[in-house]
Protein backbone atom coordinates (compact mmCIF):
# COMPACT_ATOMS: atom_id res chain seq x y z
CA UNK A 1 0.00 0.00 0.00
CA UNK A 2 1.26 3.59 -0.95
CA UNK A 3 2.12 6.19 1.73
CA UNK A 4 1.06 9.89 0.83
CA UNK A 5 0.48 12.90 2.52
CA UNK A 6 -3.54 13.16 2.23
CA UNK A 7 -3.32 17.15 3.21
CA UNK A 8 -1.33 17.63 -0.41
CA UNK A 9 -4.74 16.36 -2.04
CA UNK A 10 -7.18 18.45 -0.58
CA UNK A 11 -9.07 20.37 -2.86
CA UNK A 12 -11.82 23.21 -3.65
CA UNK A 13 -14.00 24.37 -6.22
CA UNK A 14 -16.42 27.22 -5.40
CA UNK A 15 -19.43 25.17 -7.61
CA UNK A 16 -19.47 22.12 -5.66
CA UNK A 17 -17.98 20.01 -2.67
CA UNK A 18 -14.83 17.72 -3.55
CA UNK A 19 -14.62 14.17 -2.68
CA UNK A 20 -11.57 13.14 -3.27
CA UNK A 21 -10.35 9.47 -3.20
CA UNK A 22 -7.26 8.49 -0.80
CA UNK A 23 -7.82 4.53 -0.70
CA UNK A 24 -10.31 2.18 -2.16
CA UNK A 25 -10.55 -1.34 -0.67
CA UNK A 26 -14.08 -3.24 -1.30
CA UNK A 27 -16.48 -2.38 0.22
CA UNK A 28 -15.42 0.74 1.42
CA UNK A 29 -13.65 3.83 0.49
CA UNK A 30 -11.78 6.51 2.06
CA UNK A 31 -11.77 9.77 0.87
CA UNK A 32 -11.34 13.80 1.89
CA UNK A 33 -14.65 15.72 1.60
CA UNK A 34 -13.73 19.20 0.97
CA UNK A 35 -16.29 21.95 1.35
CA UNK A 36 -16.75 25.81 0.95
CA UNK A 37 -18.40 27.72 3.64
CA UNK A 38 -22.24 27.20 2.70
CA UNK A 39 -21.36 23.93 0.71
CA UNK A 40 -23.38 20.98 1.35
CA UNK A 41 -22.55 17.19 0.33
CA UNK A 42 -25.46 14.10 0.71
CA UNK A 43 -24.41 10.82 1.11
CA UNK A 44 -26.63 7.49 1.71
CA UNK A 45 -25.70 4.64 3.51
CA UNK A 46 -23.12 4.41 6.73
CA UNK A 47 -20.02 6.36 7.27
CA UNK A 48 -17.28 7.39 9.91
CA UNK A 49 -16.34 11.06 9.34
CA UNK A 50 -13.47 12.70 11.39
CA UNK A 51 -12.56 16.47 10.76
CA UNK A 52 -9.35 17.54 9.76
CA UNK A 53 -10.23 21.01 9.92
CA UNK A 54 -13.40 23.69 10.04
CA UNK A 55 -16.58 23.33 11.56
CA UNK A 56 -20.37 22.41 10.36
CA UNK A 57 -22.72 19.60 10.97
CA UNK A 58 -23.74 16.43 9.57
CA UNK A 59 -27.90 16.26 9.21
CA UNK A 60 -29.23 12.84 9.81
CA UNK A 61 -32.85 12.30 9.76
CA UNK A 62 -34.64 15.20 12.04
CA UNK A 63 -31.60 16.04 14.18
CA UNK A 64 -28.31 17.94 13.72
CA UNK A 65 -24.54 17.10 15.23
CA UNK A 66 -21.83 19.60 14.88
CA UNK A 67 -18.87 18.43 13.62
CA UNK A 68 -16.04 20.76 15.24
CA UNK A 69 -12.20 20.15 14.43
CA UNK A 70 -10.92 16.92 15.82
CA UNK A 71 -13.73 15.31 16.09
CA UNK A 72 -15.61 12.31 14.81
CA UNK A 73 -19.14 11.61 13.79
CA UNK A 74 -20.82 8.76 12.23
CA UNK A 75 -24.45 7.69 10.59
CA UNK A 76 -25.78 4.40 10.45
CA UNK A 77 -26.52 2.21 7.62
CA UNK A 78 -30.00 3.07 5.95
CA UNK A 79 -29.86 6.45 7.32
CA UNK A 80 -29.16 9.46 4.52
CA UNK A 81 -26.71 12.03 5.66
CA UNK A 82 -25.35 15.63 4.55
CA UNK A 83 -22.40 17.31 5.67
CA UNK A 84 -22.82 21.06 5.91
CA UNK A 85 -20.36 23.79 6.00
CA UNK A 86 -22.18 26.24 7.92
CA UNK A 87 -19.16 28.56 8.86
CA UNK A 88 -16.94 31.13 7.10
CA UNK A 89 -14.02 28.93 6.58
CA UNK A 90 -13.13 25.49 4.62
CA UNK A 91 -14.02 22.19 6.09
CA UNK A 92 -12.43 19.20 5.62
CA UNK A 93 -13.34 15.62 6.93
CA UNK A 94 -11.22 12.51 6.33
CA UNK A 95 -14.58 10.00 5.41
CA UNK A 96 -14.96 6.22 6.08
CA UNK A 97 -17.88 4.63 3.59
CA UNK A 98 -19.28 1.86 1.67
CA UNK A 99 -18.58 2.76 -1.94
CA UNK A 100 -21.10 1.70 -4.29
């Protein structure tokens, strides 16, 4: 397996969120999620996010947890999920999830 520095592929784009993939090993994938402030990114099925840097919230059903810098979050299988980047300044998560 390669060794990389992940921070050298983060990446933006003011029209959409980037989900760049680090690793691929079936069934799951790991990738950087890369938003703008006010970006949003849905995703179906489980997944283990841990931020890397920036703040917003992940949106599962009817409730809300913030995602702050440092920390981890995750959604369970069946559920549908979206990361938001509520703040002023980029958020990135290193993501965990089943690719399809």
């Amino acid at each position: 397996m390669p060794s990389f520095n992940a921070i050298e592929k983060v990446r933006f784009n003011s029209a959409r969120p980037q989900r760049v993939q680090l690793y691929r090993c079936d069934p799951f994938a790991c990738d950087l999620l890369c938003l703008e402030p006010e970006q949003e990114f849905v995703l179906t099925g489980p997944a283990a996010c841990y931020v890397i840097t920036g703040d917003g919230s992940l949106q599962v059903a009817k409730r809300a947890e913030d995602l702050r810098m440092c920390h981890f979050a995750s959604s369970d299988a069946g559920e549908s999920h979206t990361v938001v980047n509520s703040s002023e300044q980029r958020l990135v998560l290193l993501m965990v999830s089943q690719h399809a």
